[in-house]
Protein backbone atom coordinates (compact mmCIF):
# COMPACT_ATOMS: atom_id res chain seq x y z
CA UNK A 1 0.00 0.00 0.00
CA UNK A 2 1.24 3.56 -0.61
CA UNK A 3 1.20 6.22 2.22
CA UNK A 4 -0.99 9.22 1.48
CA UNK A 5 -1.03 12.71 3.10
CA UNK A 6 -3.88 11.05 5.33
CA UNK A 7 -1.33 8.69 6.39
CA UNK A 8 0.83 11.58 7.69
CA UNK A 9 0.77 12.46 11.55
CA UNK A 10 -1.34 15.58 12.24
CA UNK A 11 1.06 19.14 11.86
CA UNK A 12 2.79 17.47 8.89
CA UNK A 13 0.01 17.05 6.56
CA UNK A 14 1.11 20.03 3.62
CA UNK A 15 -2.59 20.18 2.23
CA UNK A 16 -3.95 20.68 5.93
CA UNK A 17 -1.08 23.51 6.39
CA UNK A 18 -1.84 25.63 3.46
CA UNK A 19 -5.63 25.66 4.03
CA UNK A 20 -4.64 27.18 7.46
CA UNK A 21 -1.78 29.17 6.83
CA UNK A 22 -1.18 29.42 3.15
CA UNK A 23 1.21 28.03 0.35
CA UNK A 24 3.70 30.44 1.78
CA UNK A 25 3.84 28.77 5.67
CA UNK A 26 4.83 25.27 3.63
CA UNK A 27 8.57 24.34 3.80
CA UNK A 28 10.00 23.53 0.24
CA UNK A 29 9.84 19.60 1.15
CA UNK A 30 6.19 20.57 1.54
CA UNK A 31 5.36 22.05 -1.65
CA UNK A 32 7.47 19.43 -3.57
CA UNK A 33 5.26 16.46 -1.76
CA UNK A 34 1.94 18.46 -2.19
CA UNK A 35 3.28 17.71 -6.19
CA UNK A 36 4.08 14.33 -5.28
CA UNK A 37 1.03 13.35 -4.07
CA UNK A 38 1.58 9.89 -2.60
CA UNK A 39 4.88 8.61 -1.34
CA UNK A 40 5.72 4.88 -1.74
CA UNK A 41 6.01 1.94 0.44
CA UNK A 42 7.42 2.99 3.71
CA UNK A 43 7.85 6.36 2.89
CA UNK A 44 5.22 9.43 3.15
CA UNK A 45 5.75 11.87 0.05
CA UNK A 46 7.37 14.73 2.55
CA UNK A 47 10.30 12.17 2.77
CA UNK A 48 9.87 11.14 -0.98
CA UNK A 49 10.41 14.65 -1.28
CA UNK A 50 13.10 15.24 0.96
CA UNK A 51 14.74 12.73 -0.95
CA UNK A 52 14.84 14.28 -3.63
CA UNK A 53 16.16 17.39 -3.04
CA UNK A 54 19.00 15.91 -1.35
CA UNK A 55 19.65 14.02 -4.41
CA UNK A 56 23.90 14.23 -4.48
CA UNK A 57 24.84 16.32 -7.38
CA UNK A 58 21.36 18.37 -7.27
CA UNK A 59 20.48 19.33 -3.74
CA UNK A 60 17.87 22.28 -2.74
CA UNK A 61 15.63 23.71 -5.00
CA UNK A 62 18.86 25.09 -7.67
CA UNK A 63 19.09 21.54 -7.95
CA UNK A 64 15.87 20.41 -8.54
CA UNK A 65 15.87 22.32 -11.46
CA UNK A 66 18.50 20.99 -13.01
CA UNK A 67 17.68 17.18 -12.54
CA UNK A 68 16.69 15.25 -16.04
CA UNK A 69 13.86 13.72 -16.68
CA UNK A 70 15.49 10.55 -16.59
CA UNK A 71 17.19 10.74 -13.80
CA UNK A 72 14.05 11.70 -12.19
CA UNK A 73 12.47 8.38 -13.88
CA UNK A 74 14.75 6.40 -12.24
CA UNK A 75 14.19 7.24 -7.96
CA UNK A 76 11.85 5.03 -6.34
CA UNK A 77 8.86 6.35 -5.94
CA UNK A 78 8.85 8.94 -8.81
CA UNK A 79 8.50 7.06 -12.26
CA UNK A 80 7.37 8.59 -15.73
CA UNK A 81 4.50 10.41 -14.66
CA UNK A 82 5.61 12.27 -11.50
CA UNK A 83 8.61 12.85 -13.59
CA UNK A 84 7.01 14.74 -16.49
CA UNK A 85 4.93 16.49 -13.65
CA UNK A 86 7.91 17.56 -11.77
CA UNK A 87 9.99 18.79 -14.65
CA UNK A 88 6.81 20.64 -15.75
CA UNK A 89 6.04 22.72 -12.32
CA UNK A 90 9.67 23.46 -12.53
CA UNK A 91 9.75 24.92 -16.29
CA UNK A 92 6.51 26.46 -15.13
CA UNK A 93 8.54 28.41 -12.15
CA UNK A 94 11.20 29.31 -14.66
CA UNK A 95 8.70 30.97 -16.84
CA UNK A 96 6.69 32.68 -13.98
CA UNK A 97 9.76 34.47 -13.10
CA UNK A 98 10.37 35.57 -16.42
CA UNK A 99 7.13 36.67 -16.75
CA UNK A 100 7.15 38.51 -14.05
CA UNK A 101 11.04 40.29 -14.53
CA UNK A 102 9.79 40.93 -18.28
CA UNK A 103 7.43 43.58 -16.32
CA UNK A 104 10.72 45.12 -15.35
CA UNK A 105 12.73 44.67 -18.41
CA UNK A 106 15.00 47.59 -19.37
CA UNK A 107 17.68 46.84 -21.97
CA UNK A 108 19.73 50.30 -20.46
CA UNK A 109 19.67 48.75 -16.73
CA UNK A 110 21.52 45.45 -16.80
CA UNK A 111 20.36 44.17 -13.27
CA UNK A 112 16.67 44.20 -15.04
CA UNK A 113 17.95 42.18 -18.07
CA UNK A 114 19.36 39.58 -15.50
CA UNK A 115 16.66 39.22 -13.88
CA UNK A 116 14.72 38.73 -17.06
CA UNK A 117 16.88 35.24 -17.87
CA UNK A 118 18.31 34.65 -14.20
CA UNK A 119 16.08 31.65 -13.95
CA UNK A 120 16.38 30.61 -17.40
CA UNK A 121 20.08 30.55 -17.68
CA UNK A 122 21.63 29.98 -14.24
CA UNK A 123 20.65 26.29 -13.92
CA UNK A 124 22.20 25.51 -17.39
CA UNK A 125 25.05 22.92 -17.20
CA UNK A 126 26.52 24.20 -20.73
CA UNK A 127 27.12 28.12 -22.06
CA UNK A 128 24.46 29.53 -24.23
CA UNK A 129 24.70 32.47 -25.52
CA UNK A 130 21.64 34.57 -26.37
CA UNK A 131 21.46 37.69 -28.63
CA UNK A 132 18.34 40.59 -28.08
CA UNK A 133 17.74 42.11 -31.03
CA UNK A 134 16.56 45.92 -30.66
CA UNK A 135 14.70 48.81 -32.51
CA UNK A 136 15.66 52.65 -32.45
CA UNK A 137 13.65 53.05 -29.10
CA UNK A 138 15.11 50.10 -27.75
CA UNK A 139 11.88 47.76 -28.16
CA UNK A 140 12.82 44.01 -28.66
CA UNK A 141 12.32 42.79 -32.38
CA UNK A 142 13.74 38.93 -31.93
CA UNK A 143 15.58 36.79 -29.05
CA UNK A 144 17.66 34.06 -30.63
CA UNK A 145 19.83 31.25 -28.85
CA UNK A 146 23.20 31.88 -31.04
CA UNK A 147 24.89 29.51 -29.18
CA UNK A 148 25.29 26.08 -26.71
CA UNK A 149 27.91 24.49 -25.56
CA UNK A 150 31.63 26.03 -24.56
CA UNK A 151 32.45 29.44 -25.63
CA UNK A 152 35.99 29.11 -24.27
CA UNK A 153 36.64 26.45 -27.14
CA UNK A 154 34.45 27.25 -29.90
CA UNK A 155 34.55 31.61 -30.13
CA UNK A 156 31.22 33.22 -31.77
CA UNK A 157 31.21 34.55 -34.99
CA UNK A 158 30.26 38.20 -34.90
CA UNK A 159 28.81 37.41 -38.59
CA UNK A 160 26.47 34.94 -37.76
CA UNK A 161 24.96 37.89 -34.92
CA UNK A 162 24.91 40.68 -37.25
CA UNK A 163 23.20 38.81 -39.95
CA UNK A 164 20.33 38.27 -37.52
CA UNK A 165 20.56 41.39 -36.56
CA UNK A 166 20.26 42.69 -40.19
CA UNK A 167 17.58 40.47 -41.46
CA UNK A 168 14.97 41.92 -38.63
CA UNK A 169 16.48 45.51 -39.15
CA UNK A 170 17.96 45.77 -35.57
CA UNK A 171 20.22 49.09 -34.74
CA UNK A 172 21.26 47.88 -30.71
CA UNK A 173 22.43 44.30 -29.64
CA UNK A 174 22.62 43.03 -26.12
CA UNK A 175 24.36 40.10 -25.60
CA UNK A 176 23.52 37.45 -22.41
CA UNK A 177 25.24 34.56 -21.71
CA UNK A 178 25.81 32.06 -18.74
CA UNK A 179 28.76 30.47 -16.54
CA UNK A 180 27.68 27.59 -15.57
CA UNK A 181 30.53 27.41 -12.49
CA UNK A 182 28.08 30.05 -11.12
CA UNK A 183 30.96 32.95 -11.19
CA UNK A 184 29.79 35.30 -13.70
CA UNK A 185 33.46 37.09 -13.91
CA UNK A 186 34.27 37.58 -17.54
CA UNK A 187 37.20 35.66 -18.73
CA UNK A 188 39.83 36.85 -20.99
CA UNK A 189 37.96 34.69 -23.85
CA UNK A 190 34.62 36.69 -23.24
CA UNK A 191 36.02 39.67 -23.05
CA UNK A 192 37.94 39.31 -26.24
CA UNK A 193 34.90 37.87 -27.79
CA UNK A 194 32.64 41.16 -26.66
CA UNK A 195 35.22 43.58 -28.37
CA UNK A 196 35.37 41.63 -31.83
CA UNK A 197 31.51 41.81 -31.52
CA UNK A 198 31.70 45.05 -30.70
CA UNK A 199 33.67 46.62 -33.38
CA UNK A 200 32.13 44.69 -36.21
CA UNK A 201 28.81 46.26 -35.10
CA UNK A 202 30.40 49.86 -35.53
CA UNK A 203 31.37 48.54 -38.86
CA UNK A 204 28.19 47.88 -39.52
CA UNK A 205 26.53 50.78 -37.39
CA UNK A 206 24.49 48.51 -35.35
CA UNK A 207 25.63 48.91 -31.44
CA UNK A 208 26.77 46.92 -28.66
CA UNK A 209 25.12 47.98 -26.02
CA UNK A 210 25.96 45.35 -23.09
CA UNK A 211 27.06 42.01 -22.39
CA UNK A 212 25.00 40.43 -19.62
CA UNK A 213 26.96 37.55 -17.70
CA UNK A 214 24.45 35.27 -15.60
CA UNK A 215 26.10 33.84 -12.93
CA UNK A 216 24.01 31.88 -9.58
CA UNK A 217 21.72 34.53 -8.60
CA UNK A 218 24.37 37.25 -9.57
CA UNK A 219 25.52 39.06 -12.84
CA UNK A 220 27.89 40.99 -14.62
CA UNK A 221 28.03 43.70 -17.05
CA UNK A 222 30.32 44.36 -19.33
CA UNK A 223 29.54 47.70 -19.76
CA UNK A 224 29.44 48.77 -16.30
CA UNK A 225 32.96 47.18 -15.88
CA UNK A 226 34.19 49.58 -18.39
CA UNK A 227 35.44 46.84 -20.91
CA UNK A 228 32.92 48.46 -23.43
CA UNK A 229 32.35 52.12 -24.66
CA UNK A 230 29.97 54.34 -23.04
CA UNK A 231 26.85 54.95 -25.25
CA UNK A 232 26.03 58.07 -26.35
């Protein structure tokens, strides 16, 4: 027989809690085995759930993000349905944070524009580089992924950028990109990168105007730390 929240002893029952006290009053354990529904045999869902945040290699809630589906497939208890479900509510998080940083979004304030892909990017294992396309007034025409993997070993083409760039008309570029180590330092390689990028643009008289660096729950700008020019 699987244990149900009914089976759980009274003040750690998470459906019971919220009605009370609200979604906010429930630990994250809570929430995850209000998800999980049922636990398995000899083990209520708050434990299930424990378990799985303490999974070794993806602990807490960064974590949780970041564990595959099939991975997820595999823990006792979980299988291919509570898998899909998990992975969902935690895309859905993702894009409820965008959502609501997109509110904020201002392509001249860089600590808006990480916010806008902090939850997007940070949990990424690999680089990805992402190019925002803009208008005169600074409205965004396109987003486009121009790049996965390591940037270290496999440097950008500023041609393949400014061709997007020219195809939707864009005068402004902002560049974002992740570290997946969590440090969101530039290295020499992105720095070198940024200034290629940015000179082809004056070439081409479409601007630079940042390079956002999403780090774990921090940023940097490339801008602000001088390495490019000061719009006008």
């Amino acid at each position: 027989m699987k244990t149900t929240m009914k089976d759980l002893y009274e003040g750690e029952q998470p459906y019971e809690k919220c009605l009370a006290f609200g979604a906010e009053a429930l630990s994250d354990k809570e929430l995850l085995a209000v998800m999980l529904r049922t636990g398995t045999v000899g083990e209520t869902a708050c434990e299930l759930a424990g378990r799985i945040l303490s999974l070794p290699g993806y602990q807490g809630l960064t974590g949780f993000g970041r564990i595959p589906l099939a991975r997820l497939q595999e823990l006792k208890g979980v299988g291919k349905v509570k898998a899909v479900q998990l992975k969902c509510a935690a895309e859905l998080a993702s894009r409820m944070a965008k959502a609501v940083a997109k509110e904020k979004l201002c392509f001249g304030s860089p600590s808006t524009i990480a916010d806008y892909f902090m939850e997007e990017l940070r949990y990424e294992e690999q680089e990805q580089l992402m190019a925002l396309f803009l208008d005169t007034r600074n409205r965004l025409l396109k987003e486009q992924l121009m790049f996965k993997g390591t940037v270290n070993t496999s440097p950008i083409s500023p041609r393949e950028i400014f061709l997007e760039a020219l195809e939707v008309h864009a005068v402004h570029v902002v560049l974002v990109h992740n570290h997946p180590s969590g440090d969101p330092a530039p290295s020499q390689e992105d720095i070198l990168m940024t200034r290629r990028i940015c000179y082809a643009g004056e070439i081409l008289g479409i601007r630079l105007l940042d390079h956002v660096i999403i780090g774990d729950c921090c940023y940097s700008s490339l801008r602000e730390l001088g390495i490019l020019p000061e719009t006008k």
